[in-house]
N, C-alpha and C. Protein backbone atom coordinates (compact mmCIF):
# COMPACT_ATOMS: atom_id res chain seq x y z
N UNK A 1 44.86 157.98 201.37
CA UNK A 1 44.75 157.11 200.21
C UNK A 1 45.49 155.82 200.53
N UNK A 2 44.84 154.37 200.37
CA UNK A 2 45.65 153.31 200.77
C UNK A 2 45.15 152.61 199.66
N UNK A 3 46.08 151.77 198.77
CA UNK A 3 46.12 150.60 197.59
C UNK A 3 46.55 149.79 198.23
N UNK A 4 45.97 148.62 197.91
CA UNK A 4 46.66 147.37 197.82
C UNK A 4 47.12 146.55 196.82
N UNK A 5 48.13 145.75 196.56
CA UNK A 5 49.29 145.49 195.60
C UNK A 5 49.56 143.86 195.69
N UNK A 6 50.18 143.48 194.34
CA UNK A 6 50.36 142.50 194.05
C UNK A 6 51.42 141.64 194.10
N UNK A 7 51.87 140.49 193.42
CA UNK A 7 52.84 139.73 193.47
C UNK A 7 53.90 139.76 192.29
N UNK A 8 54.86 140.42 192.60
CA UNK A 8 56.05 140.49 191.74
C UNK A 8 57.21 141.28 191.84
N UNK A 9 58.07 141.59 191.13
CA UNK A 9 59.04 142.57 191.13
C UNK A 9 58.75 143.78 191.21
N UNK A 10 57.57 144.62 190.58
CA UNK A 10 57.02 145.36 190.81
C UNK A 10 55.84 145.12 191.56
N UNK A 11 55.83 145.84 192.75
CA UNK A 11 54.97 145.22 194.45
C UNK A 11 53.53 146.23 194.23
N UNK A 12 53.71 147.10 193.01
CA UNK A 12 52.47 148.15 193.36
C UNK A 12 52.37 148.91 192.05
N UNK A 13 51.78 148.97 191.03
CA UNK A 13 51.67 149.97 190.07
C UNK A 13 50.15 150.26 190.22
N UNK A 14 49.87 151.79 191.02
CA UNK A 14 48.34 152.00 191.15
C UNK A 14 47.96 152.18 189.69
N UNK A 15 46.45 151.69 189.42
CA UNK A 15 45.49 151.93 188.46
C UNK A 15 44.85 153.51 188.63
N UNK A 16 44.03 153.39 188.76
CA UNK A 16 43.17 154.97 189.65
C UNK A 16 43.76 156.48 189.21
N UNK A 17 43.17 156.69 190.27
CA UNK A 17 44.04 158.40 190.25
C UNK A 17 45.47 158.72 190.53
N UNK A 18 45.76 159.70 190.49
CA UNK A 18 47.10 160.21 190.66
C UNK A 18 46.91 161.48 191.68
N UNK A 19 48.25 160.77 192.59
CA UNK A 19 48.55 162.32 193.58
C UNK A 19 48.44 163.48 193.10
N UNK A 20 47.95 164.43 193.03
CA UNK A 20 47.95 165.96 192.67
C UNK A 20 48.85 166.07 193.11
N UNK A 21 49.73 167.18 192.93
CA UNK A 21 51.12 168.10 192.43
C UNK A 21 51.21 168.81 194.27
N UNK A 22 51.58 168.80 194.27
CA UNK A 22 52.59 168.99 195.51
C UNK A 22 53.21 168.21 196.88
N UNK A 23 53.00 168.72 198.27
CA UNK A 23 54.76 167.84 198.85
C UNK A 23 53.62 166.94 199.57
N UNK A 24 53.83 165.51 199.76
CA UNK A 24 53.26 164.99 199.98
C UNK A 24 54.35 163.90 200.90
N UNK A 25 53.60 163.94 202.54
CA UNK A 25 54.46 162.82 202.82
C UNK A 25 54.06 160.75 202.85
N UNK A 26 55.10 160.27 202.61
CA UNK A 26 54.31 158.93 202.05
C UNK A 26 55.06 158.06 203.24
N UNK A 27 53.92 156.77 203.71
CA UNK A 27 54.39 155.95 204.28
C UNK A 27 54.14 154.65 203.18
N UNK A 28 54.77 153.47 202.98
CA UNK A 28 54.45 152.17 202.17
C UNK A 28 54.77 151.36 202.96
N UNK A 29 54.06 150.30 203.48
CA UNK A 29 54.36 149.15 203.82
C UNK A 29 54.28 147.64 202.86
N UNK A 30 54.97 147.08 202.81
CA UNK A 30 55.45 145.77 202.26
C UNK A 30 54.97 144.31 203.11
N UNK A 31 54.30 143.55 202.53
CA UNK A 31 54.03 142.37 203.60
C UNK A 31 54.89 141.63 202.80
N UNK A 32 55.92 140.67 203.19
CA UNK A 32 56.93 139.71 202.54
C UNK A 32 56.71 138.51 203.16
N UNK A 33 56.31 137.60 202.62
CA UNK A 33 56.79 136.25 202.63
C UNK A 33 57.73 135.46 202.13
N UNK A 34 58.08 134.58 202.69
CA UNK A 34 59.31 133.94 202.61
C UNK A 34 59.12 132.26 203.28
N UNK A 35 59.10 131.16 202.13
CA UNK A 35 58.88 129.89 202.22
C UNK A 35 60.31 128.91 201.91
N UNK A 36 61.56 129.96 201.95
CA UNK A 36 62.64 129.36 202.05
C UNK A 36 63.37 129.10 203.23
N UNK A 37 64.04 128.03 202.72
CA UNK A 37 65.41 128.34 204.43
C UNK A 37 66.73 128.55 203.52
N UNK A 38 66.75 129.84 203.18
CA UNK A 38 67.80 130.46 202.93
C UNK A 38 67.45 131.62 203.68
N UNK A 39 68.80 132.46 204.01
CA UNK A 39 68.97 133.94 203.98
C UNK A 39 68.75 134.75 202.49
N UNK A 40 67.86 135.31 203.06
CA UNK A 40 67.76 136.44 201.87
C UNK A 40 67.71 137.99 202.02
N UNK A 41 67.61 138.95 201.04
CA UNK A 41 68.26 139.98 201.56
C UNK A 41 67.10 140.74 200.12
N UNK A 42 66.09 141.39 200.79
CA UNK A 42 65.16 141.51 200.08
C UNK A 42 65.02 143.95 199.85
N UNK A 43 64.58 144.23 198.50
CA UNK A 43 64.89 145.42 198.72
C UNK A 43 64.05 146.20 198.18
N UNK A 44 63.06 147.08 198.85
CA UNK A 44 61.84 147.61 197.77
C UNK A 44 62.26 149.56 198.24
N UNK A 45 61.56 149.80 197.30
CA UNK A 45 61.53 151.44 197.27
C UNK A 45 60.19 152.01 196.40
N UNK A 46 60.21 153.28 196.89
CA UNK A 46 59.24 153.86 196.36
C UNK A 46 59.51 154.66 195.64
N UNK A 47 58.58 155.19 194.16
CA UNK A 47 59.23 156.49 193.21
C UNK A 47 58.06 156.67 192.79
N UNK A 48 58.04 157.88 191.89
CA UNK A 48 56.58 158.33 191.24
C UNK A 48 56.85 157.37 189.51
N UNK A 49 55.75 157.40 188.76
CA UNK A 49 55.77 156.76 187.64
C UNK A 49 56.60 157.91 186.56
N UNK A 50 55.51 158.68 186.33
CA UNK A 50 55.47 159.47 185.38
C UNK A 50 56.99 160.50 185.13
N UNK A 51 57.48 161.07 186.71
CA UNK A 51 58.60 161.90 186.55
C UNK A 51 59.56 161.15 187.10
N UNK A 52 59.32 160.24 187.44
CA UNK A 52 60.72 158.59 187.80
C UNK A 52 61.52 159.70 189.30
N UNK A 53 60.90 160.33 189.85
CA UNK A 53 61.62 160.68 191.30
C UNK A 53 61.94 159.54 192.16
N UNK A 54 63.24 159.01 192.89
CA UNK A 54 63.20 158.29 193.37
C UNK A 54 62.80 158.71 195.30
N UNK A 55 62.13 158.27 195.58
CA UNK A 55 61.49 158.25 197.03
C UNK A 55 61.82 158.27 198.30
N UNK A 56 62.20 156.89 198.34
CA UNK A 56 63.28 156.28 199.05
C UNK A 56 63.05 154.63 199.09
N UNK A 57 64.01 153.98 199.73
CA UNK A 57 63.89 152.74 199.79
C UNK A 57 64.53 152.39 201.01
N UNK A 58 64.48 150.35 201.07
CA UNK A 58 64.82 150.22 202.46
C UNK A 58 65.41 148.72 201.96
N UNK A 59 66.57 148.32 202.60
CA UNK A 59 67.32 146.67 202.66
C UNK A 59 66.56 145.75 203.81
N UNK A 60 66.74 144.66 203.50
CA UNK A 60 65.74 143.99 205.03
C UNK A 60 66.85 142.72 204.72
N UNK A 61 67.86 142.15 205.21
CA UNK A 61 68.27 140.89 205.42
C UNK A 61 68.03 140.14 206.79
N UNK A 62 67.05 139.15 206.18
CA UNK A 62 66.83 137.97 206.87
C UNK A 62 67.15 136.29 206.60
N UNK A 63 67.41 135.96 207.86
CA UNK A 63 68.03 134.67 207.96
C UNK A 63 67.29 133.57 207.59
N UNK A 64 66.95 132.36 206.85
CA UNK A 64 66.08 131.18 206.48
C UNK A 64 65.98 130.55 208.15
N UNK A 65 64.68 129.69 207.70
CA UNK A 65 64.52 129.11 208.86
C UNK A 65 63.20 128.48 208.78
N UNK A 66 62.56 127.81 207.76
CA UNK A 66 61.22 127.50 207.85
C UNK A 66 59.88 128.31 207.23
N UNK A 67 60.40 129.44 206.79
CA UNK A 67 59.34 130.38 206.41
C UNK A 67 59.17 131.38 207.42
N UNK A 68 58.62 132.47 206.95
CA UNK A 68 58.17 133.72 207.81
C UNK A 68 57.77 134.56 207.23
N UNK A 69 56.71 135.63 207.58
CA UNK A 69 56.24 136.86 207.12
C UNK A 69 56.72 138.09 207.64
N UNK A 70 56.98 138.78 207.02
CA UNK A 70 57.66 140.12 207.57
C UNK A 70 57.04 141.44 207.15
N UNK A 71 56.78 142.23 208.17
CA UNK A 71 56.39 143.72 207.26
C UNK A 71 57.48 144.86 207.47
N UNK A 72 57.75 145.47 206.11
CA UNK A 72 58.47 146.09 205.91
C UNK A 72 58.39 148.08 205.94
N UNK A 73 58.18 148.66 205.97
CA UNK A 73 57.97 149.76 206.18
C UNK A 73 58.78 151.34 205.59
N UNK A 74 58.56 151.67 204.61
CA UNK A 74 59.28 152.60 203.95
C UNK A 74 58.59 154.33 204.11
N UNK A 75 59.16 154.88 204.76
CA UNK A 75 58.65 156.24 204.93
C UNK A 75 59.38 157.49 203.85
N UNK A 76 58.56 158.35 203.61
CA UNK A 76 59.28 159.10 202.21
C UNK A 76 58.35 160.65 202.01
N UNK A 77 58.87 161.73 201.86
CA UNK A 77 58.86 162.80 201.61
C UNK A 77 58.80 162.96 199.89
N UNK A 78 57.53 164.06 199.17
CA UNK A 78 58.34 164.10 198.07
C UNK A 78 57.56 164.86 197.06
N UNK A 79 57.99 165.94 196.66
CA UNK A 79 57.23 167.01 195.87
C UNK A 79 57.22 167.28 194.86
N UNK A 80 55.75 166.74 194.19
CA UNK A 80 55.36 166.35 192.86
C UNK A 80 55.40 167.95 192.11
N UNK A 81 55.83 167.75 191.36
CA UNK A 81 55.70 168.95 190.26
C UNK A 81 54.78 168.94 189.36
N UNK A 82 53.91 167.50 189.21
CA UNK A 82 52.77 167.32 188.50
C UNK A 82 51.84 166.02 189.05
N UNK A 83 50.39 165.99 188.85
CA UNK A 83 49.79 164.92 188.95
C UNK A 83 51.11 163.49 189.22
N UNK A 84 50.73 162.39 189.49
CA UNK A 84 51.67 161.38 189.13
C UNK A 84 51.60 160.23 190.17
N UNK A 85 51.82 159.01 189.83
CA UNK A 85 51.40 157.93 190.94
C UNK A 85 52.31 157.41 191.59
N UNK A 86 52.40 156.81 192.44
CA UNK A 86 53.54 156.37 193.47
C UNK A 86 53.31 154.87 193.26
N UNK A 87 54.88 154.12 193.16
CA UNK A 87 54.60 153.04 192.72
C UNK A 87 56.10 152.86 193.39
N UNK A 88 55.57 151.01 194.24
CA UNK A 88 56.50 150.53 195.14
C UNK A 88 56.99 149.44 194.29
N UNK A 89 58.35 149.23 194.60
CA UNK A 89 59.43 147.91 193.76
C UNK A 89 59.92 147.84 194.71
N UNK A 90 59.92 145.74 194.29
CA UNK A 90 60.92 145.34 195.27
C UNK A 90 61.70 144.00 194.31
N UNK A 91 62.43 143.67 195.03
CA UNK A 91 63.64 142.83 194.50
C UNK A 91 64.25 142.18 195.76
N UNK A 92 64.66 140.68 195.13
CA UNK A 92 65.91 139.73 196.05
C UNK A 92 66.89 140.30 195.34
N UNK A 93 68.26 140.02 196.24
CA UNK A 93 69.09 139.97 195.42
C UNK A 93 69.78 138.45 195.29
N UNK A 94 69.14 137.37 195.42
CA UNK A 94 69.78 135.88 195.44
C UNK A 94 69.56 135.27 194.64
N UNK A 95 69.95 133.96 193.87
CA UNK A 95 69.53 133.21 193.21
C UNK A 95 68.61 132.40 194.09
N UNK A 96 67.63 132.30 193.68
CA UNK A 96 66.80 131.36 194.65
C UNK A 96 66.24 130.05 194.22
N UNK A 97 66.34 128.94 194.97
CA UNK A 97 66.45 127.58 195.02
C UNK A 97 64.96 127.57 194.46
N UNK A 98 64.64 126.13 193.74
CA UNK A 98 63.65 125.80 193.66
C UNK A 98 62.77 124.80 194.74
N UNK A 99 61.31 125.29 194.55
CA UNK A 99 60.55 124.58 195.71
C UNK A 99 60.46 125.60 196.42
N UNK A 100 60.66 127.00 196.49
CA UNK A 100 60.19 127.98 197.81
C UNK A 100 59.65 128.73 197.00
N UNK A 101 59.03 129.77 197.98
CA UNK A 101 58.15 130.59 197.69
C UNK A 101 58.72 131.81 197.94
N UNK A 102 58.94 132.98 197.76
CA UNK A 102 59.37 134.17 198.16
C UNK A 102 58.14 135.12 197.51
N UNK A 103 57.53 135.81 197.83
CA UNK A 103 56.54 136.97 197.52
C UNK A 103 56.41 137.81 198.24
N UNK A 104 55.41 139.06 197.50
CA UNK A 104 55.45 139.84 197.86
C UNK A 104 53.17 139.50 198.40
N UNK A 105 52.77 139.61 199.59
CA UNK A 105 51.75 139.10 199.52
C UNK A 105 50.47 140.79 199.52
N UNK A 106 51.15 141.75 200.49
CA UNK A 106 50.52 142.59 200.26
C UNK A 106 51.10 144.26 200.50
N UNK A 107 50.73 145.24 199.53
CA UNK A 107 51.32 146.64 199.61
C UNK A 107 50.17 147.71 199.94
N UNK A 108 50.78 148.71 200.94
CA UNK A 108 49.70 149.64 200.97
C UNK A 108 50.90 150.66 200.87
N UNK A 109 50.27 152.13 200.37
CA UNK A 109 50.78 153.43 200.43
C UNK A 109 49.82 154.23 201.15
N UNK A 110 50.32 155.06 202.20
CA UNK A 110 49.31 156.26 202.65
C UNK A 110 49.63 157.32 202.53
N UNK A 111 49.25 158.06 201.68
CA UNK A 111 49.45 160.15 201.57
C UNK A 111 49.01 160.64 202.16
N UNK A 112 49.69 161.57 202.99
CA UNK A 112 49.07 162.89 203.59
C UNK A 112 49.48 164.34 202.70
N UNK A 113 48.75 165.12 202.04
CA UNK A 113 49.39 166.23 201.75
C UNK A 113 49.81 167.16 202.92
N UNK A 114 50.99 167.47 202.52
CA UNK A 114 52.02 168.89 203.72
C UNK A 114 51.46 170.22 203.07
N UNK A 115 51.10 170.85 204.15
CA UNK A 115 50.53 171.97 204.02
C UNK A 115 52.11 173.40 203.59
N UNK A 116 52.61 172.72 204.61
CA UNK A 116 53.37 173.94 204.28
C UNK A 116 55.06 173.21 204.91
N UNK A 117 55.93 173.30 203.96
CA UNK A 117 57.45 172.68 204.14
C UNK A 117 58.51 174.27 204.80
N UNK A 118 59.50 173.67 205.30
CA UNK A 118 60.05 174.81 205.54
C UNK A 118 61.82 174.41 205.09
C-alpha cells in the first residue's frame, strides 16, 4: 500500500481504507524541502489515527545553505488491535524567517503484513 501526502504539519492523513488489525511492518518516507539558509532541525513520526499508537519517529538537523531537498525515512513495527490508518506528522522546531519556503513536498507509507512475530 503506498499514499501520497501533502503540505503541512500534518504530512499524511490517508482518505481510503484502513490497515486491517494486525502486526504490520511500516516503512514512511518524507520528501522535505527547504528554501532557507537557516539551519533547521525538522521532525516527523508515524502513529495510527483511530487508537493514537505512537510508531516511531525520526530528528533530521540540517544546515542552511541555498535550499535543498532531503528524503527522510522512518521505519516502524506495529500491531493494530483494530482496522485503523497510519498517519505521518511532521514539524520544525524554529521560528522561521520570512521569504523561505520550508515544506513538506511528498509522503509515501508502505505495509507489509507480518505473518507471524516472535
Amino acid at each position: 500500500m503506498t499514499r501520497a501526502g501533502g503540505v503541512a504539519e500534518v504530512a499524511l492523513l490517508q482518505p481510503g481504507n484502513k490497515l486491517p488489525a494486525g502486526s504490520w511492518t511500516l516503512t514512511a518516507t518524507v520528501l522535505i524541502a527547504n528554501g532557507l539558509n537557516v539551519p533547521t532541525s525538522f521532525r516527523c513520526f508515524m502513529r495510527t489515527r483511530g487508537t493514537l499508537i505512537f510508531i516511531n519517529g525520526q530528528l533530521q538537523d540540517w544546515g542552511g545553505g541555498d535550499g535543498w531537498h532531503r528524503t527522510m525515512t522512518i521505519p516502524g513495527l506495529v500491531n493494530l488491535p483494530q482496522a485503523d490508518w497510519i498517519d505521518v506528522s511532521c514539524l520544525h522546531d524554529q521560528n522561521l524567517p520570512s521569504g523561505g519556503v520550508l515544506q513538506i513536498e511528498d509522503v509515501r507509507v508502505i505495509a507489509q503484513r507480518v505473518a507471524t512475530t516472535f
